[in-house]
Each structure stands twice: as C-alpha cells, then as structure tokens.
C-alpha atoms as a PDB file:
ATOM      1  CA  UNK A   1       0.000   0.000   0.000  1.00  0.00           C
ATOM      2  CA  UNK A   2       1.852   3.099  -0.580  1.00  0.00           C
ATOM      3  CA  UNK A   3       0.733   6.601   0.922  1.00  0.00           C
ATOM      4  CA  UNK A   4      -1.832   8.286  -1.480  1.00  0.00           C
ATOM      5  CA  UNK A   5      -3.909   4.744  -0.590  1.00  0.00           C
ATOM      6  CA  UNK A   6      -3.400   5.589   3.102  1.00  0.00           C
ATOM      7  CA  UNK A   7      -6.435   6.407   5.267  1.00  0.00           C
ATOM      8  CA  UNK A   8      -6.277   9.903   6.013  1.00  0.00           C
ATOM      9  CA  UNK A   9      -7.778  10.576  10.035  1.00  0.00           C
ATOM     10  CA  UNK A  10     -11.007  12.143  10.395  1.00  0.00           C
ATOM     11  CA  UNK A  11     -12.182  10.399   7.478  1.00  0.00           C
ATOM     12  CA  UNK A  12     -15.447   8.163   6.947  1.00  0.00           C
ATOM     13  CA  UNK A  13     -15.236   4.861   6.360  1.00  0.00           C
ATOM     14  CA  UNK A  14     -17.573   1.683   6.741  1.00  0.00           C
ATOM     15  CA  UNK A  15     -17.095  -1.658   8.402  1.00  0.00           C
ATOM     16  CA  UNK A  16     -17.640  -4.824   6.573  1.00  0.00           C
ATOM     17  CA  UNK A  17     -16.425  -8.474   7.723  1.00  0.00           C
ATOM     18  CA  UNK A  18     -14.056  -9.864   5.101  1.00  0.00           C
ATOM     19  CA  UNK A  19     -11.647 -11.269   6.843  1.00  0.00           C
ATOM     20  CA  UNK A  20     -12.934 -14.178  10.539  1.00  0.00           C
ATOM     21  CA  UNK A  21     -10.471 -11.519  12.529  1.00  0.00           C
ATOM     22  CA  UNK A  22     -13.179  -8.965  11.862  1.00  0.00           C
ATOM     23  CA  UNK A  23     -14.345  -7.087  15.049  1.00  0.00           C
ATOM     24  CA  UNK A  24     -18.197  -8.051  15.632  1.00  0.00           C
ATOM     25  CA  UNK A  25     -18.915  -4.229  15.296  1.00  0.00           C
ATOM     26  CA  UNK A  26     -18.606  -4.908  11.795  1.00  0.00           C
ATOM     27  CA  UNK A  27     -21.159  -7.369  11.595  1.00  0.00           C
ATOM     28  CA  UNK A  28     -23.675  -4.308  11.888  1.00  0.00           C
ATOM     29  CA  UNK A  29     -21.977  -2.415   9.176  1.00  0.00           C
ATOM     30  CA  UNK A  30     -21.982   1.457  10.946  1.00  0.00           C
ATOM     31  CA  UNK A  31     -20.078   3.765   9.557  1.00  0.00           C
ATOM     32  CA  UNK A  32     -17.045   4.843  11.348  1.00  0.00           C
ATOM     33  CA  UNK A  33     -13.978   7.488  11.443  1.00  0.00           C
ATOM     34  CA  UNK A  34     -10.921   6.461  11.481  1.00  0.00           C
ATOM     35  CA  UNK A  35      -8.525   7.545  14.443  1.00  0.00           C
ATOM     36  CA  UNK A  36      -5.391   6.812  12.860  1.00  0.00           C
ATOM     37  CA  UNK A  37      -3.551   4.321  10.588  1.00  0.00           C
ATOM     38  CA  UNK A  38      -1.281   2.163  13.359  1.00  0.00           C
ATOM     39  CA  UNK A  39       0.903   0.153  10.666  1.00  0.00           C
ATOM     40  CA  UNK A  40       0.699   0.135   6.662  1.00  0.00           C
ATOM     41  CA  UNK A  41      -1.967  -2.616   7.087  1.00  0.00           C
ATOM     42  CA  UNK A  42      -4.315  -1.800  10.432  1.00  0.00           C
ATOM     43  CA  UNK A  43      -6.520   1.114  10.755  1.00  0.00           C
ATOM     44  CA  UNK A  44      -7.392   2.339  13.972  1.00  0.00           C
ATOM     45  CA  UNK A  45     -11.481   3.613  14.182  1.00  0.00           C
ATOM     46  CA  UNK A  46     -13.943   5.489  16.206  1.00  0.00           C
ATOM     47  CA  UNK A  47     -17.160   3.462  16.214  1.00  0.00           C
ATOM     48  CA  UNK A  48     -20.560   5.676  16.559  1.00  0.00           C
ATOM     49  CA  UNK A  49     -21.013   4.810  20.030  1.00  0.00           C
ATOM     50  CA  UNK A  50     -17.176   6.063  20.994  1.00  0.00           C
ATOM     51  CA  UNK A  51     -15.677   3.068  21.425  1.00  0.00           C
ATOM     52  CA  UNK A  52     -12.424   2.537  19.369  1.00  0.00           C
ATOM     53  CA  UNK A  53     -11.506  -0.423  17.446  1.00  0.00           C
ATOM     54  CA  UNK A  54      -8.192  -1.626  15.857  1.00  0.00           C
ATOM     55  CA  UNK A  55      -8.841  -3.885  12.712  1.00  0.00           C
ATOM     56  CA  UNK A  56      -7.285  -5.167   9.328  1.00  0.00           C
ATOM     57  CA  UNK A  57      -7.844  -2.649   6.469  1.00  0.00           C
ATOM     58  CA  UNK A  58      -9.371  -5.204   4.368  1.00  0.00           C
ATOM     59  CA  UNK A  59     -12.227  -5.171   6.537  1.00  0.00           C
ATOM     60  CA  UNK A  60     -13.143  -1.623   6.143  1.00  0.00           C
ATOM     61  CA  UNK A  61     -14.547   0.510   2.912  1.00  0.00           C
ATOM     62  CA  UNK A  62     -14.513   3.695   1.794  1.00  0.00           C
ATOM     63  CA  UNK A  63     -17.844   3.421   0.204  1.00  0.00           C
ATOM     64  CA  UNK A  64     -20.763   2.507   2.014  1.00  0.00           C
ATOM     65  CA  UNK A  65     -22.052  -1.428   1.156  1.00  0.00           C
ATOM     66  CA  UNK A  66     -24.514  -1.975  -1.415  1.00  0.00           C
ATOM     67  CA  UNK A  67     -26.542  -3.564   1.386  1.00  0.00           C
ATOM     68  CA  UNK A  68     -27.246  -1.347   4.368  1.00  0.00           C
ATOM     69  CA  UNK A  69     -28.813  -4.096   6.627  1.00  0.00           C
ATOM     70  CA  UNK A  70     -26.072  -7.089   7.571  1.00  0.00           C
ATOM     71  CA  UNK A  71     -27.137 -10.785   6.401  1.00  0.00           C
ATOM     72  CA  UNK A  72     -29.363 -12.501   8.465  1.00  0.00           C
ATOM     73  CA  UNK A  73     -26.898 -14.999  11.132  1.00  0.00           C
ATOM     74  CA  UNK A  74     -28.702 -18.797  10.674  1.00  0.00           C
ATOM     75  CA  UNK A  75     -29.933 -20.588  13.433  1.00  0.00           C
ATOM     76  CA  UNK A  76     -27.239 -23.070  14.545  1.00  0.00           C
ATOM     77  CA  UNK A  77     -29.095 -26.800  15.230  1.00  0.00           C
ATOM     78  CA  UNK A  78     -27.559 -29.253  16.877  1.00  0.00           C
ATOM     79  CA  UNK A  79     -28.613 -32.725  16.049  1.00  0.00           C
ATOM     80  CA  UNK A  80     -30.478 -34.223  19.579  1.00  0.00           C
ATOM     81  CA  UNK A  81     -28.348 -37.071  20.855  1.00  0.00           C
ATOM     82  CA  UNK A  82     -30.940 -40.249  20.917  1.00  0.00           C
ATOM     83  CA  UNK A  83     -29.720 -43.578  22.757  1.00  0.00           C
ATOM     84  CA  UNK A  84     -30.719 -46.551  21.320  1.00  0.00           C
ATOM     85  CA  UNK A  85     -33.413 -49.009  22.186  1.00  0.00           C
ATOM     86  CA  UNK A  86     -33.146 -50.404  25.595  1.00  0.00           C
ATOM     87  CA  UNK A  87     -31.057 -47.337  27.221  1.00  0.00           C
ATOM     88  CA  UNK A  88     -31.764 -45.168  29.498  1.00  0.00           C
ATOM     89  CA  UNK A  89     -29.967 -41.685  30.715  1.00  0.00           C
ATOM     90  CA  UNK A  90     -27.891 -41.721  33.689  1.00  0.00           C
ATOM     91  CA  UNK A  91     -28.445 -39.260  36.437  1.00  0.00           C
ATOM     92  CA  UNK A  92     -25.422 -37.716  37.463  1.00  0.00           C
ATOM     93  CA  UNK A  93     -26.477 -37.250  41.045  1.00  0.00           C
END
C-alpha cells in the first residue's frame, strides 16, 4: 500500500467483515472514522457509540455497502443425541 492509498484521520469509512479476525462491530456495518492508521496494514477507528476499534484494512470501505442491513446470522441446530433401544440416561447425582 503506498501513501496516497493511506487512510487519512477524520475520514469516513464503513465496516464490513471480510476477513474471521473482523471485530463483531462490523457485523452491523456502521459507519465509522478512522482515528489513525497504526501500521501500513491496520486502521485504527472510532465506532458511533465512541468506542475505538483496531482492525485489518481489508475489513473496512470507503464506500458505504450496497446492502445497508447485515445478512441474516442462521440458526445453529444441533442434532439431539438419541440412545438406542433399551437405554436409558444416567443421572449424574
């Protein structure tokens, strides 16, 4: 990256998980301001609420995404364990 690609501070900028190291802020999508660029590849920013988070430039976009709303998470189901015929659960206690 050289410098004209930098991020400049004060400027507006969007979150948007690319990358599993995202922050979970970015799983809403707000639009942020960056604080400062801490090495050639992380980008320090101010979230709406004030907090500040340190993240992976690759996860944050000058443009705001096509998208506004973040995809919907799906329901994680875990398959019920079922003993087989003739067994019975043992209490613990």
């Amino acid at each position: 990256m050289n410098t004209a690609d930098a991020y400049q501070p004060g400027q507006e900028v969007w979150l948007v998980p690319t990358l599993m190291t995202a922050p979970t802020a970015a799983y809403r999508r707000p639009a942020c301001e960056v604080t400062r660029m801490t090495t050639t590849s992380r980008v320090l920013l101010r979230l709406p609420d004030g907090t500040e988070v340190e993240t992976d430039i690759r996860n944050v976009r000058r443009t705001p995404p096509a998208d506004p709303t973040p995809p919907a998470r799906r329901p994680t189901r875990r398959p019920g364990m079922a003993l087989p015929d003739g067994y019975r659960e043992q209490a613990l206690w």
